[in-house]
N, C-alpha and C. Protein backbone atom coordinates (compact mmCIF):
# COMPACT_ATOMS: atom_id res chain seq x y z
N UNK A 1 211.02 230.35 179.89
CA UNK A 1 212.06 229.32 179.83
C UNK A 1 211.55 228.04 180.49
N UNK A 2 212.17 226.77 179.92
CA UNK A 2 211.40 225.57 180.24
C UNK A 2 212.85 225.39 181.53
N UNK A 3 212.05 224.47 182.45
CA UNK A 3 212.95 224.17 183.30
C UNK A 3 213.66 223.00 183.35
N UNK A 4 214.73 222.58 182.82
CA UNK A 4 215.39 221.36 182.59
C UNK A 4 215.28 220.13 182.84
N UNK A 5 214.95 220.04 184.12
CA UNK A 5 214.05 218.40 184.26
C UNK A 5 213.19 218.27 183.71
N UNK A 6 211.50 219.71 183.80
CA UNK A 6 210.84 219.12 182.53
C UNK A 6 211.16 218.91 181.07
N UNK A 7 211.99 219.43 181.26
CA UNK A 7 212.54 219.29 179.38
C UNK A 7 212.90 217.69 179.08
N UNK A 8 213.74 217.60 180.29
CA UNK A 8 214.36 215.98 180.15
C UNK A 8 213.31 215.08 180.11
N UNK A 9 212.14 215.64 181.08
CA UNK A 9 211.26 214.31 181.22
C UNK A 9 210.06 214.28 180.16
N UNK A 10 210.33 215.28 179.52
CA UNK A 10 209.49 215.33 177.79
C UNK A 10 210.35 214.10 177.16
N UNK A 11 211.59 214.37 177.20
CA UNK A 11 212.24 213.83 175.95
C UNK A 11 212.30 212.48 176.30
N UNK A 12 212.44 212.22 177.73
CA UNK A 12 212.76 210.52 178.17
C UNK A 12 211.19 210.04 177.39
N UNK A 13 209.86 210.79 177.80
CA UNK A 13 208.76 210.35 177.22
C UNK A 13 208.24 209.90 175.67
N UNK A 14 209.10 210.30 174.93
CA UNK A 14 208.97 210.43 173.68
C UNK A 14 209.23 209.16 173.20
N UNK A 15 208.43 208.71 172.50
CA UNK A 15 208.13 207.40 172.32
C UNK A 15 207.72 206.42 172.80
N UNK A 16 207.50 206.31 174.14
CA UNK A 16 207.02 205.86 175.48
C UNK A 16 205.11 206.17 174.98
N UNK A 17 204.59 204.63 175.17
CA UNK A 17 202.81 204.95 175.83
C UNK A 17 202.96 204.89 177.28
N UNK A 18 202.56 205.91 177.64
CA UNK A 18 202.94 205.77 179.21
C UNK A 18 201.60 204.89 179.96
N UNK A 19 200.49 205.50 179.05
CA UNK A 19 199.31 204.46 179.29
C UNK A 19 199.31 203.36 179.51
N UNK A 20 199.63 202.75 178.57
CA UNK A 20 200.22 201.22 177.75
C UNK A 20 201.24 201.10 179.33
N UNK A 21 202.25 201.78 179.61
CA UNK A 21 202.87 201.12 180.75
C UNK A 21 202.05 201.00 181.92
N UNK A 22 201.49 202.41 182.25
CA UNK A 22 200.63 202.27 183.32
C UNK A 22 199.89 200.76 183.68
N UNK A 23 199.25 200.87 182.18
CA UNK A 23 198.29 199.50 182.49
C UNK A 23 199.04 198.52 182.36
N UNK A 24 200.24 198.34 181.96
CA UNK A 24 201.12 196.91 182.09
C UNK A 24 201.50 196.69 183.41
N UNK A 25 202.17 197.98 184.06
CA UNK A 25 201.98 197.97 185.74
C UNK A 25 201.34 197.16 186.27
N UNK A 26 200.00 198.01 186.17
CA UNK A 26 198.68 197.57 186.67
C UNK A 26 198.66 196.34 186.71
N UNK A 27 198.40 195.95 185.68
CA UNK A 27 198.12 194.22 185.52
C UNK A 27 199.59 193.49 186.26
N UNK A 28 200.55 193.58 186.12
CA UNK A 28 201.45 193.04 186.57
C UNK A 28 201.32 192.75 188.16
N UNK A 29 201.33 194.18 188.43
CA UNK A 29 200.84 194.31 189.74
C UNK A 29 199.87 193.31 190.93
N UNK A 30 199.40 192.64 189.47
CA UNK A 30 197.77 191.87 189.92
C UNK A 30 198.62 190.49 190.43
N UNK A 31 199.81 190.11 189.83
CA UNK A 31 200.37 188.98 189.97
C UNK A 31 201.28 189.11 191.27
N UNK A 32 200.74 187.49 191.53
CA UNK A 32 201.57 187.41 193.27
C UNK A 32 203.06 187.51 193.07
N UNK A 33 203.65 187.94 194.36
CA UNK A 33 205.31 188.29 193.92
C UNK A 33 205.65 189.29 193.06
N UNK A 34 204.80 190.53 192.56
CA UNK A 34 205.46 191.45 192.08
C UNK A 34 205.91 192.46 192.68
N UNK A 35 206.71 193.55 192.36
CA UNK A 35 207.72 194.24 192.86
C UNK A 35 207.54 195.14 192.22
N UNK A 36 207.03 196.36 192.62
CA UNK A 36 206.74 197.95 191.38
C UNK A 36 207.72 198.38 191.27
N UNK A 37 208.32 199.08 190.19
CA UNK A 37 209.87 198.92 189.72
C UNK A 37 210.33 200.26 190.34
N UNK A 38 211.00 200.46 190.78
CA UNK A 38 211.60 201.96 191.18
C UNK A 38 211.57 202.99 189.84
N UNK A 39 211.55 204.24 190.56
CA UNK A 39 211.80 205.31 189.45
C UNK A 39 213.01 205.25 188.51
N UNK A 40 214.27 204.70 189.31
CA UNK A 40 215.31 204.58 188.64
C UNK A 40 215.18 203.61 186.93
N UNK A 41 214.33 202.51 187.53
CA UNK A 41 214.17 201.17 186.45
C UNK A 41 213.32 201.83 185.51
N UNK A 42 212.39 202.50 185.61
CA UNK A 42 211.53 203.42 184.94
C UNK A 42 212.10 204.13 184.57
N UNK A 43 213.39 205.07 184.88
CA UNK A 43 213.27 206.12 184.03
C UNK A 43 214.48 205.61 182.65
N UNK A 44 215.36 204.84 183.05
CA UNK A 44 216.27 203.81 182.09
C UNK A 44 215.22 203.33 180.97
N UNK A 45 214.38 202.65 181.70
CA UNK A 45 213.46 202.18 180.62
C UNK A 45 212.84 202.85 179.65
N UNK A 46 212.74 204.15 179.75
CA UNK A 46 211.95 205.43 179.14
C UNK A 46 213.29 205.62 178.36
N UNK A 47 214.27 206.03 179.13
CA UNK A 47 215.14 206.86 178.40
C UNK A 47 215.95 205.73 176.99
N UNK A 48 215.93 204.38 177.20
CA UNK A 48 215.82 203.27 176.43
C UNK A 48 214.96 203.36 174.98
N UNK A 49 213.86 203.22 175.32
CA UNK A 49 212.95 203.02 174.17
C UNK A 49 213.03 204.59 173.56
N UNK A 50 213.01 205.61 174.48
CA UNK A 50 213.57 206.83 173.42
C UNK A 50 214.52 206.99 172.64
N UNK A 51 215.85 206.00 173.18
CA UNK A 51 217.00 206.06 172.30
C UNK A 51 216.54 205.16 170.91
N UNK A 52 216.05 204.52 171.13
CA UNK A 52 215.62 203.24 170.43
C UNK A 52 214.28 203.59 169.10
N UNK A 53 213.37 204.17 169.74
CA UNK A 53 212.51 205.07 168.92
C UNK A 53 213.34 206.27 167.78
N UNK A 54 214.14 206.74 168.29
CA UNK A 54 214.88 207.89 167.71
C UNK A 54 215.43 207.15 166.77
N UNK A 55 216.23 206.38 167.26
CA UNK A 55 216.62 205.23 166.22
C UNK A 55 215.92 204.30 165.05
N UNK A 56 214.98 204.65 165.50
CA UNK A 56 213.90 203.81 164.16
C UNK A 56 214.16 204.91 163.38
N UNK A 57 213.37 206.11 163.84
CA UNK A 57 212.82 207.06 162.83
C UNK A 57 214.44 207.15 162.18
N UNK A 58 215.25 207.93 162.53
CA UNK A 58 216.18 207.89 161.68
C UNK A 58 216.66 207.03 160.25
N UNK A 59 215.96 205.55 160.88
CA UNK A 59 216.26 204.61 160.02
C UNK A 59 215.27 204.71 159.12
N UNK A 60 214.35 205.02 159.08
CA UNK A 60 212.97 204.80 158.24
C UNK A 60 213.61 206.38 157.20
N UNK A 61 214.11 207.08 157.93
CA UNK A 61 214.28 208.74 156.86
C UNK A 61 215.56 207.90 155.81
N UNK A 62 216.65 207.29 156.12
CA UNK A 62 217.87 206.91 155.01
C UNK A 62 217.53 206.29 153.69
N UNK A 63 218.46 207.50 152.84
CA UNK A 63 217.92 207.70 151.68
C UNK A 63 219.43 207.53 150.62
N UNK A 64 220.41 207.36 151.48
CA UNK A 64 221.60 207.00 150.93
C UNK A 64 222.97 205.86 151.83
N UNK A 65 223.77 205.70 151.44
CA UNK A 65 224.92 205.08 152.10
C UNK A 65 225.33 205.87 153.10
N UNK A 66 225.88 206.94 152.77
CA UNK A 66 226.06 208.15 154.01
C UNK A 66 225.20 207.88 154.81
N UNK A 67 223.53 208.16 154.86
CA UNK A 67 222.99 208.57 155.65
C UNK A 67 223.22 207.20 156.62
N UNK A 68 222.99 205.70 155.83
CA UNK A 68 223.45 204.79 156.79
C UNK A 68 224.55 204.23 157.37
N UNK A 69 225.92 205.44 157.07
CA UNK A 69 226.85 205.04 157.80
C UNK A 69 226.63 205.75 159.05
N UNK A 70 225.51 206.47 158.82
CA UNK A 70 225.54 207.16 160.41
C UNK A 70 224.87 206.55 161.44
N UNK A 71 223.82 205.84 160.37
CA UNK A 71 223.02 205.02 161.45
C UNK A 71 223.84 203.99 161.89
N UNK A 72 224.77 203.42 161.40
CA UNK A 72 225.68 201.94 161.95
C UNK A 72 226.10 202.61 162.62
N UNK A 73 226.34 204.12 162.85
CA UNK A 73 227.41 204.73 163.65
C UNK A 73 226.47 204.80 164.97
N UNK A 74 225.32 204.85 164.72
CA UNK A 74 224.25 205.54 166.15
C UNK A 74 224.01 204.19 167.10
N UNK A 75 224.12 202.91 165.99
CA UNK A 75 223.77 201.82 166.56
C UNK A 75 224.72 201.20 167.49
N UNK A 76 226.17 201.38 167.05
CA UNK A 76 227.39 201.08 167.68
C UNK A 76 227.40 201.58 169.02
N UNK A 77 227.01 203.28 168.85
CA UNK A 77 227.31 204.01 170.17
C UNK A 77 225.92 203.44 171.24
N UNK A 78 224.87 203.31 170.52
CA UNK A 78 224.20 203.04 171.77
C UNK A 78 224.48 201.68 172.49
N UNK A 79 224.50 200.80 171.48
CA UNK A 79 224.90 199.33 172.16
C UNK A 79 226.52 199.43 173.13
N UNK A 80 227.19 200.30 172.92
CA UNK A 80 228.44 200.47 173.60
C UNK A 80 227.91 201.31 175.01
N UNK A 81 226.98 202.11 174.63
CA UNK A 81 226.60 202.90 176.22
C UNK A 81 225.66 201.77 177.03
N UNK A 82 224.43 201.00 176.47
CA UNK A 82 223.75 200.21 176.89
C UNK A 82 225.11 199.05 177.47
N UNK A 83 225.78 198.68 176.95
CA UNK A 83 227.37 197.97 177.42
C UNK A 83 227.37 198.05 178.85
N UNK A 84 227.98 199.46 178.85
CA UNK A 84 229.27 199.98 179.83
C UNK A 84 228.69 200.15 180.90
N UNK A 85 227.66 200.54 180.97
CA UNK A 85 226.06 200.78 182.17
C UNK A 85 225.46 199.73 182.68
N UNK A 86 225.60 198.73 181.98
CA UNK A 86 224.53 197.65 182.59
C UNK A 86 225.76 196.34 182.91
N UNK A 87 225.62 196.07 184.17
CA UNK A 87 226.83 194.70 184.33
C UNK A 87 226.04 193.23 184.14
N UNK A 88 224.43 193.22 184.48
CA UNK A 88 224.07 192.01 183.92
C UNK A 88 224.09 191.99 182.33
N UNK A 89 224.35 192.70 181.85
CA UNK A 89 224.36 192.73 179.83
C UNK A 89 225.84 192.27 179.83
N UNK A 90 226.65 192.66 180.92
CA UNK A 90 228.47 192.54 180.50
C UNK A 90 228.52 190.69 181.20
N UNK A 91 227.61 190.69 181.75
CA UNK A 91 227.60 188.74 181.95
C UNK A 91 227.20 188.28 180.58
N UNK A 92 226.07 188.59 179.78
CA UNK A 92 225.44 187.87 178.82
C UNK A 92 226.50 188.01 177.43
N UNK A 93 227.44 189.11 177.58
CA UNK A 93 228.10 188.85 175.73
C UNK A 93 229.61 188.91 176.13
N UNK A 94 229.87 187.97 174.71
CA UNK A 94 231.03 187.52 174.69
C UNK A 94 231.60 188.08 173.40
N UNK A 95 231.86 189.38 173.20
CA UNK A 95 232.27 190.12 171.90
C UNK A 95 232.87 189.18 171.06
N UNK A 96 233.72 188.35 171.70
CA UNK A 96 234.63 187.38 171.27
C UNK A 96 233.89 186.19 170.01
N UNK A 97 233.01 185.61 170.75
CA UNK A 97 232.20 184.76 170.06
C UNK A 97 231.19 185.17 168.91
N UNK A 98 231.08 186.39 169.01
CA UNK A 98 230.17 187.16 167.68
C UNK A 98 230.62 187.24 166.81
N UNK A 99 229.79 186.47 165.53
CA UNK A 99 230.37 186.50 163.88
C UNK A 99 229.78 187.50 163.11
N UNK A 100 230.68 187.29 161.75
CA UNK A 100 229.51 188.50 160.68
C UNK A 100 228.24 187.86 160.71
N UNK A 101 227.43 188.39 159.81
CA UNK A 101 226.16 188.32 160.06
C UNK A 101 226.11 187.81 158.69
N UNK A 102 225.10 185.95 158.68
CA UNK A 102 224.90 184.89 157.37
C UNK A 102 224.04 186.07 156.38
N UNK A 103 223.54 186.93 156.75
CA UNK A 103 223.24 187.80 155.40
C UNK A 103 223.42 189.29 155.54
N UNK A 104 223.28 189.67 154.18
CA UNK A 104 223.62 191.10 154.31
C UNK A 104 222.23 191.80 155.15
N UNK A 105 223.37 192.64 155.79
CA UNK A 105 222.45 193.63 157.26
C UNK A 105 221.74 194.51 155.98
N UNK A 106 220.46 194.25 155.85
CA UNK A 106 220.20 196.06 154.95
C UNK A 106 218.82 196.78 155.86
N UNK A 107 218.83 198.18 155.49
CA UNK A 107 218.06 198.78 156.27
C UNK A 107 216.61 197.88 156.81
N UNK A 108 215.99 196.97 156.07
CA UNK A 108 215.10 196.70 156.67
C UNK A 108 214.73 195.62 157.64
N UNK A 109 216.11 194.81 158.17
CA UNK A 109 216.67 193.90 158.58
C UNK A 109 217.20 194.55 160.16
N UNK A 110 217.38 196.09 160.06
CA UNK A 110 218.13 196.40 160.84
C UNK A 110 216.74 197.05 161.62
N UNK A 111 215.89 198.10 160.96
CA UNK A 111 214.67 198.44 161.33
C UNK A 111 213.94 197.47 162.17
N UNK A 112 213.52 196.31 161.68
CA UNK A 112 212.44 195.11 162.24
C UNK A 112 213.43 194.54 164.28
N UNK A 113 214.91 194.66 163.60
CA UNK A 113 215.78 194.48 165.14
C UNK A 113 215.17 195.28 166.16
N UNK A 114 215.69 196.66 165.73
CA UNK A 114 215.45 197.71 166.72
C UNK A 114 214.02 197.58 167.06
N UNK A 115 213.09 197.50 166.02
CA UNK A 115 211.67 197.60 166.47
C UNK A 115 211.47 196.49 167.83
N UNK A 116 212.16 195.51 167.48
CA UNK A 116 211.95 194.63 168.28
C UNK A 116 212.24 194.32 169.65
N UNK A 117 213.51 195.00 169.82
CA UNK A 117 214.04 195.44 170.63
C UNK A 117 213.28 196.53 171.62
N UNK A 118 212.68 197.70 170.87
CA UNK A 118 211.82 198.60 171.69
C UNK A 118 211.28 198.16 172.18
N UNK A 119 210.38 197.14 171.54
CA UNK A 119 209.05 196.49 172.13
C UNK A 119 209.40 195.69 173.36
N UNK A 120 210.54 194.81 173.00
CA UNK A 120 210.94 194.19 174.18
C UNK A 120 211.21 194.88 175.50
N UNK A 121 211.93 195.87 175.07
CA UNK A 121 212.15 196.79 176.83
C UNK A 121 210.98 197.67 176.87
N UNK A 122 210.20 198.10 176.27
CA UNK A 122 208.99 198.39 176.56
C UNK A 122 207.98 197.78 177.39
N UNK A 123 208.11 196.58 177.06
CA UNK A 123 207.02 196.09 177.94
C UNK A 123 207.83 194.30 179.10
N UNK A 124 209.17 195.30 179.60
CA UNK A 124 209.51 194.21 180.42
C UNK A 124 209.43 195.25 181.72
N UNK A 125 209.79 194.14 182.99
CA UNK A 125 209.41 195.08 184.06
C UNK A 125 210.19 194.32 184.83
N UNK A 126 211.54 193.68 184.82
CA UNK A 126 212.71 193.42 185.61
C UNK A 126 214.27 193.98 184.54
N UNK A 127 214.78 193.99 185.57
CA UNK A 127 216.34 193.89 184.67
C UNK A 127 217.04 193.12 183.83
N UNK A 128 216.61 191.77 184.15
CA UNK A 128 216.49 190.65 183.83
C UNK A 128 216.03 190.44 182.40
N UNK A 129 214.80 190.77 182.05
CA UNK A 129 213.57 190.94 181.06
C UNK A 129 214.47 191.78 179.77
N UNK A 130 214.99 192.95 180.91
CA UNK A 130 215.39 194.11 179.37
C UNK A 130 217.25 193.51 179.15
N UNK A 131 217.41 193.19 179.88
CA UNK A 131 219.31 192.26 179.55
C UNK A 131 218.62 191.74 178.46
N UNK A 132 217.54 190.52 178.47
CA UNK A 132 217.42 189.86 177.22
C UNK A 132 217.13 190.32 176.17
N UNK A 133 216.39 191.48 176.16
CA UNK A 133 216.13 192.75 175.02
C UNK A 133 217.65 193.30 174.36
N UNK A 134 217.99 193.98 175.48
CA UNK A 134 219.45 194.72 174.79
C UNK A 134 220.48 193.78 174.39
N UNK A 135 220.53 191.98 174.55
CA UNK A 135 221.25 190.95 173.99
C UNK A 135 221.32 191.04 172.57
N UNK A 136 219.85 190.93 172.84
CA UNK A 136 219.30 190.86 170.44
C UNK A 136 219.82 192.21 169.84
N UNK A 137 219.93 193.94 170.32
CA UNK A 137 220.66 194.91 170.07
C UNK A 137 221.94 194.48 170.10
N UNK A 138 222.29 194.21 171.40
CA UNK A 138 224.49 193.87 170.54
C UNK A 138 224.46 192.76 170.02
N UNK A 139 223.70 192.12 169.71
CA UNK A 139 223.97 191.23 168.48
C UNK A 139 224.11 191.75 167.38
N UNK A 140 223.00 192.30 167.29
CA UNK A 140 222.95 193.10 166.32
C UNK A 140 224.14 194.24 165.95
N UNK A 141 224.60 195.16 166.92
CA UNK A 141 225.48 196.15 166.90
C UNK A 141 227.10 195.13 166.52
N UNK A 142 227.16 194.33 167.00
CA UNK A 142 228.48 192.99 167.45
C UNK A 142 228.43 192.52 165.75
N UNK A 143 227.18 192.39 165.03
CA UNK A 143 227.47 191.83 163.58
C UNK A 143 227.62 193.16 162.58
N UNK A 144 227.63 194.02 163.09
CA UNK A 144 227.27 195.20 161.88
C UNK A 144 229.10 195.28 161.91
N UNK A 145 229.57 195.83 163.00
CA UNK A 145 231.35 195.38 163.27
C UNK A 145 232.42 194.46 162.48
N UNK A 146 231.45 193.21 163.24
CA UNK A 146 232.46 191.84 162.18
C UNK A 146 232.15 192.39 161.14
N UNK A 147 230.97 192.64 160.24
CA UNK A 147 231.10 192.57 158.44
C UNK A 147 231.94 194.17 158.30
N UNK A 148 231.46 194.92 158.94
CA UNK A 148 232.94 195.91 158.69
C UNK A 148 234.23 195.17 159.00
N UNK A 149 234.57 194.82 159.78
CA UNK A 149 235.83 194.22 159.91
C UNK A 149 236.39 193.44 158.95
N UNK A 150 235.22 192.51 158.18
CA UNK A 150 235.20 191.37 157.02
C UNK A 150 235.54 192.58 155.97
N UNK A 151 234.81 193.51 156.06
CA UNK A 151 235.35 194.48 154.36
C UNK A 151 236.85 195.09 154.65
N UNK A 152 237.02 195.50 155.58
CA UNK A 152 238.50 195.94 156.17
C UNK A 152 239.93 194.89 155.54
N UNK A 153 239.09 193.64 156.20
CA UNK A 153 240.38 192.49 155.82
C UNK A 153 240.68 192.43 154.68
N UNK A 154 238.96 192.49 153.78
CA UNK A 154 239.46 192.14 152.08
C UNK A 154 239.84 193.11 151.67
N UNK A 155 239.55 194.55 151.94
CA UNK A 155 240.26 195.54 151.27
C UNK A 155 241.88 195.36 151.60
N UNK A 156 242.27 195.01 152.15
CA UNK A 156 243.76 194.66 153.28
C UNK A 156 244.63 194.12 151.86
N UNK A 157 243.66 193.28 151.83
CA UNK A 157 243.95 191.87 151.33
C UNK A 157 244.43 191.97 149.97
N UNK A 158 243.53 192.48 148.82
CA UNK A 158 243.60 192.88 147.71
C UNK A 158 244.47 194.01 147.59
N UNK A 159 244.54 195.16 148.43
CA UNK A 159 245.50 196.08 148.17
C UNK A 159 246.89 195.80 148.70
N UNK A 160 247.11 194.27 149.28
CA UNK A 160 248.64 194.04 149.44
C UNK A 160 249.66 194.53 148.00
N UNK A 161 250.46 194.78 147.95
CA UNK A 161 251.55 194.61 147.04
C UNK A 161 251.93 192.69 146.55
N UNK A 162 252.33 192.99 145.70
CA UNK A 162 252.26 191.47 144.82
C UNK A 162 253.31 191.15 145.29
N UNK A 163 253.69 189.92 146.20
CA UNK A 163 255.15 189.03 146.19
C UNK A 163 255.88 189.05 145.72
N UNK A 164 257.23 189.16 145.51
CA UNK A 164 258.49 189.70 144.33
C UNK A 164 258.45 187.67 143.61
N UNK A 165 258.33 187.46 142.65
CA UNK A 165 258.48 186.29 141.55
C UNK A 165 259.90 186.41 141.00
N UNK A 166 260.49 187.35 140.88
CA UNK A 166 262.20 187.48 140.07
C UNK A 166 262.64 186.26 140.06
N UNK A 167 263.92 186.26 139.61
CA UNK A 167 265.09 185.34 139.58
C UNK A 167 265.25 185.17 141.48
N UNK A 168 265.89 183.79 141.92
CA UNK A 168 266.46 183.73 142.54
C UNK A 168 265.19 184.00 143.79
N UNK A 169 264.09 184.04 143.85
CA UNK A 169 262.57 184.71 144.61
C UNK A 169 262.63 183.17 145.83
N UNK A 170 261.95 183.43 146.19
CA UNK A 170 261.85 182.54 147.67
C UNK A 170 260.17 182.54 148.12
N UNK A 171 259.74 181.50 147.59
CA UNK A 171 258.08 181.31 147.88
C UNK A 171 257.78 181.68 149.89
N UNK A 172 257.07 182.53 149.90
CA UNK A 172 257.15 183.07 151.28
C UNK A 172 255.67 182.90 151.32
N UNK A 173 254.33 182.25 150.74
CA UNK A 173 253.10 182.79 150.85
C UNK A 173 252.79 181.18 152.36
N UNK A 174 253.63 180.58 152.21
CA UNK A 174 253.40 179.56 153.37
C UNK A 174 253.55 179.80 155.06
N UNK A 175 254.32 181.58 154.42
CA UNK A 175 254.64 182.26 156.38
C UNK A 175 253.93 183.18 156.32
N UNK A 176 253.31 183.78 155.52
CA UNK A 176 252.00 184.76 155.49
C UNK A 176 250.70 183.84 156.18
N UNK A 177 249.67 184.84 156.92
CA UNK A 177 248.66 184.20 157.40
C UNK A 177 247.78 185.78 157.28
């Protein structure tokens, strides 16, 4: 039987060059004023780019609509846990101010994000560094929403019932909004 922390600390690794960090350390290290990040910042950061890695591959396997309503579904939940956990990320977004997205989100639009995103918290080494990483993710997660929300309204919209026109009718489309 495997013993549960190592199990965990396989899986936080997975997708992680730990090399590649080591030596980003390293070098960092070389610069005046640095600060070696605690285990804690390290292991977020691991367990990050694993969520994030997992998340590619998934995206690279979708082979239908289904399969990518699950991925909008995987993307939502992580940007909502990356949310609720981090209070410098709850300074940087304003759910409020996020629009649909000027083109259609399609898988390979959404792929090149996340990739980008990995890379970014991959190779940052403050809190600071990866807030600006996980920004471009709820942007991303924040526009996939609005254009659901945008198909919600028009379906709304079109499946209203038609205004009564009869005899004696009372134009009401000026108190509708």
């Amino acid at each position: 039987m495997i013993a549960p922390i190592v199990l965990m600390a396989d899986m936080v690794n997975l997708g992680v060059d730990t090399d590649a960090m080591s030596a980003d350390i390293y070098s960092e290290s070389r610069t005046l004023g640095f600060d070696e990040p605690s285990d804690e910042f390290i292991f977020q950061k691991r367990l990050t780019v694993r969520r994030l890695h997992q998340l590619k591959m998934n995206i690279k396997k979708v082979e239908s609509k289904e399969d990518m309503k699950k991925i909008v579904s995987q993307i939502k939940s992580l940007a909502f846990t990356m949310y609720t956990y981090d209070d410098l990320l709850k300074e940087k977004i304003d759910f409020k101010k996020m629009k649909p997205s000027e083109n259609k989100l399609d898988k390979k639009e959404i792929l090149k994000t996340v990739m980008s995103v990995k890379s970014c918290v991959d190779h940052s080494f403050s809190d600071e560094e990866i807030v600006k990483c996980r920004v471009e993710f709820l942007n991303l997660a924040g526009s996939i929403t609005r254009d659901e929300e945008k198909k919600i309204k028009a379906k709304q919209k079109a499946n209203k019932p038609p205004i009564y026109t009869g005899v004696d009718s009372i134009d009401m489309t000026k108190y509708l909004k």
